[in-house]
Protein backbone atom coordinates (compact mmCIF):
# COMPACT_ATOMS: atom_id res chain seq x y z
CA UNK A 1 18.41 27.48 57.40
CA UNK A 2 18.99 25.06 60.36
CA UNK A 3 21.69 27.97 61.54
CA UNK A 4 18.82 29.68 63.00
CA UNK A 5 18.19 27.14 65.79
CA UNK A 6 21.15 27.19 67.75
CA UNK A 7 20.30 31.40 68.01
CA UNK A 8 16.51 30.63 68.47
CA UNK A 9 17.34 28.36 71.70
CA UNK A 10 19.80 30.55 73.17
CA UNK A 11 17.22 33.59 72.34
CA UNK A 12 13.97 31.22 74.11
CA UNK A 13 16.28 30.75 77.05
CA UNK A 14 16.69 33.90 77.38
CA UNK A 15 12.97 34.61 77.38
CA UNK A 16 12.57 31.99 79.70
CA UNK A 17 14.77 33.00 82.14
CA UNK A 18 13.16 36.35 82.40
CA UNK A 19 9.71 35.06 83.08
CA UNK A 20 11.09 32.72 86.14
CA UNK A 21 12.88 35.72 87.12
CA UNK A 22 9.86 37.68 86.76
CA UNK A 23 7.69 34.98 88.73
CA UNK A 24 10.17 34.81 91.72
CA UNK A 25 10.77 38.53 92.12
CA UNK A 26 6.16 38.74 91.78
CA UNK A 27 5.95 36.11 94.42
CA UNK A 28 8.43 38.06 97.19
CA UNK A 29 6.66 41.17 96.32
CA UNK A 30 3.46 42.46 97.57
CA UNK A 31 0.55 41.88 96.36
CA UNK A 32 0.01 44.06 92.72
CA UNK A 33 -1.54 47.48 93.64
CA UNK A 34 -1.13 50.95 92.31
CA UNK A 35 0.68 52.24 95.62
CA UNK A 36 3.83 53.46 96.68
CA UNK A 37 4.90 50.69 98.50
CA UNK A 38 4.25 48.35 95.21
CA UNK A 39 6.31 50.10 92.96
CA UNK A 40 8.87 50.67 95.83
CA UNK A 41 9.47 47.71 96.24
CA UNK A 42 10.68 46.89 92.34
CA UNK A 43 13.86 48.78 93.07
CA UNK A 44 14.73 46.31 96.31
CA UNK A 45 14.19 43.15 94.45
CA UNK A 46 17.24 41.78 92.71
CA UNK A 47 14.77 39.01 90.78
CA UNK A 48 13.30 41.95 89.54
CA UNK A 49 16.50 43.27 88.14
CA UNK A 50 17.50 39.73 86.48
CA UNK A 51 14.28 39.60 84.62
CA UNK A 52 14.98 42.81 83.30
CA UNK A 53 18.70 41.72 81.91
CA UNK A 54 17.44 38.31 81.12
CA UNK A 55 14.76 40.22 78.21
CA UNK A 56 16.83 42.59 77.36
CA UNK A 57 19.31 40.44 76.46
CA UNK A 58 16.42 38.07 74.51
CA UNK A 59 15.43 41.09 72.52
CA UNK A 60 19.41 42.00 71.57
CA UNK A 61 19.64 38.21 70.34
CA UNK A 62 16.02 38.84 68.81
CA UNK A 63 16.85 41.81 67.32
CA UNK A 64 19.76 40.36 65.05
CA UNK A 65 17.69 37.12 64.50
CA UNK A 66 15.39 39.08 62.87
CA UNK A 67 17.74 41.30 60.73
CA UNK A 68 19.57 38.08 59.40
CA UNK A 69 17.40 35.35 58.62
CA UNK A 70 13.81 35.45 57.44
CA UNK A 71 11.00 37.07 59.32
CA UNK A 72 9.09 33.83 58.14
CA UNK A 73 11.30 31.70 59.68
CA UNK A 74 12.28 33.58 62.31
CA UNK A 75 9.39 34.41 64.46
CA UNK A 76 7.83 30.69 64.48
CA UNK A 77 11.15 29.60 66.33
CA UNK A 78 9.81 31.88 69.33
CA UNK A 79 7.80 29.02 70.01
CA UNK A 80 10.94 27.34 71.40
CA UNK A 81 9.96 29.34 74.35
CA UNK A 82 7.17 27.43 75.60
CA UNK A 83 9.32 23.89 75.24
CA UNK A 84 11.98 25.44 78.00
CA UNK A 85 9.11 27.04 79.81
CA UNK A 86 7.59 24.06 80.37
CA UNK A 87 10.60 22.53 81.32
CA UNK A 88 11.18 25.75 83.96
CA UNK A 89 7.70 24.91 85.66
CA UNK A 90 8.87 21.88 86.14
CA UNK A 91 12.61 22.74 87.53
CA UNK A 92 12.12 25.74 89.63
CA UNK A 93 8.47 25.63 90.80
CA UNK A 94 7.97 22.16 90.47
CA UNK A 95 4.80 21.61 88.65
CA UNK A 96 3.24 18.40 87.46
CA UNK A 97 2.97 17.81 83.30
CA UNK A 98 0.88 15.87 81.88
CA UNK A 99 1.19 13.71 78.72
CA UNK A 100 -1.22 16.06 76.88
CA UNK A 101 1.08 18.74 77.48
CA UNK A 102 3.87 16.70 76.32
CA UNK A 103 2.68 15.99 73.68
CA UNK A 104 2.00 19.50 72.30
CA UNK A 105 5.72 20.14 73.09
CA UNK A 106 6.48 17.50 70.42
CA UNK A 107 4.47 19.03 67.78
CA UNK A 108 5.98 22.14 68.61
CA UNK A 109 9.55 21.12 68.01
CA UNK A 110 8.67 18.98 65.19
CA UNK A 111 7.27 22.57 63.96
CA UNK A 112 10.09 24.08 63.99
CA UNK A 113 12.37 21.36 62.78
CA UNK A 114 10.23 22.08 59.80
CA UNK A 115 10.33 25.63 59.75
CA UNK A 116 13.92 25.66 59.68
CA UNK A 117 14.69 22.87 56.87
């Protein structure tokens, strides 16, 4: 079952990337409002436009994860995600993490490592 990690990163990395990409594109927009100028301004922002690829993408990858190997082992690896999103809050909008948080990321992968023997 350990083929299922190499696919699970690749998928989480995916998922990751969209949420930076939806973070930068949120932060050069205006503020969230049900107005013209809001929604406008989706279609302008090229962020916007990677986040979108970025999940699509992560649900193509997710969508033959889930038709080859076990639902059971399958959708616990989709806590890979928060490992390389914790390690995106630290690269792109430079955030502090603390051991506590570390340390959760540990039991995380250690979770999986599990999952997947």
């Amino acid at each position: 079952m350990w083929r299922i990690i190499p696919y699970a990163i690749l998928q989480s990395i995916l998922l990751v990337g969209g949420q930076v990409f939806l973070k930068l594109a949120l932060t050069r927009m205006p503020s969230f409002a049900w107005t013209r100028e809001f929604w406008m301004s989706i279609f302008t922002n090229w962020q916007f436009a990677a986040c979108g690829l970025f999940f699509g993408l992560a649900s193509l990858l997710w969508m033959y994860i889930v038709k080859v190997f076990p639902f059971s082992s399958a959708y616990p690896m989709v806590s890979l995600s928060y490992v390389f999103g914790m390690l995106a809050a630290i690269l792109f909008f430079h955030e502090e993490v603390s051991i506590a948080k570390w340390l959760g990321v540990v039991f995380i992968v250690l979770g999986c490592m599990l999952i997947a023997k």
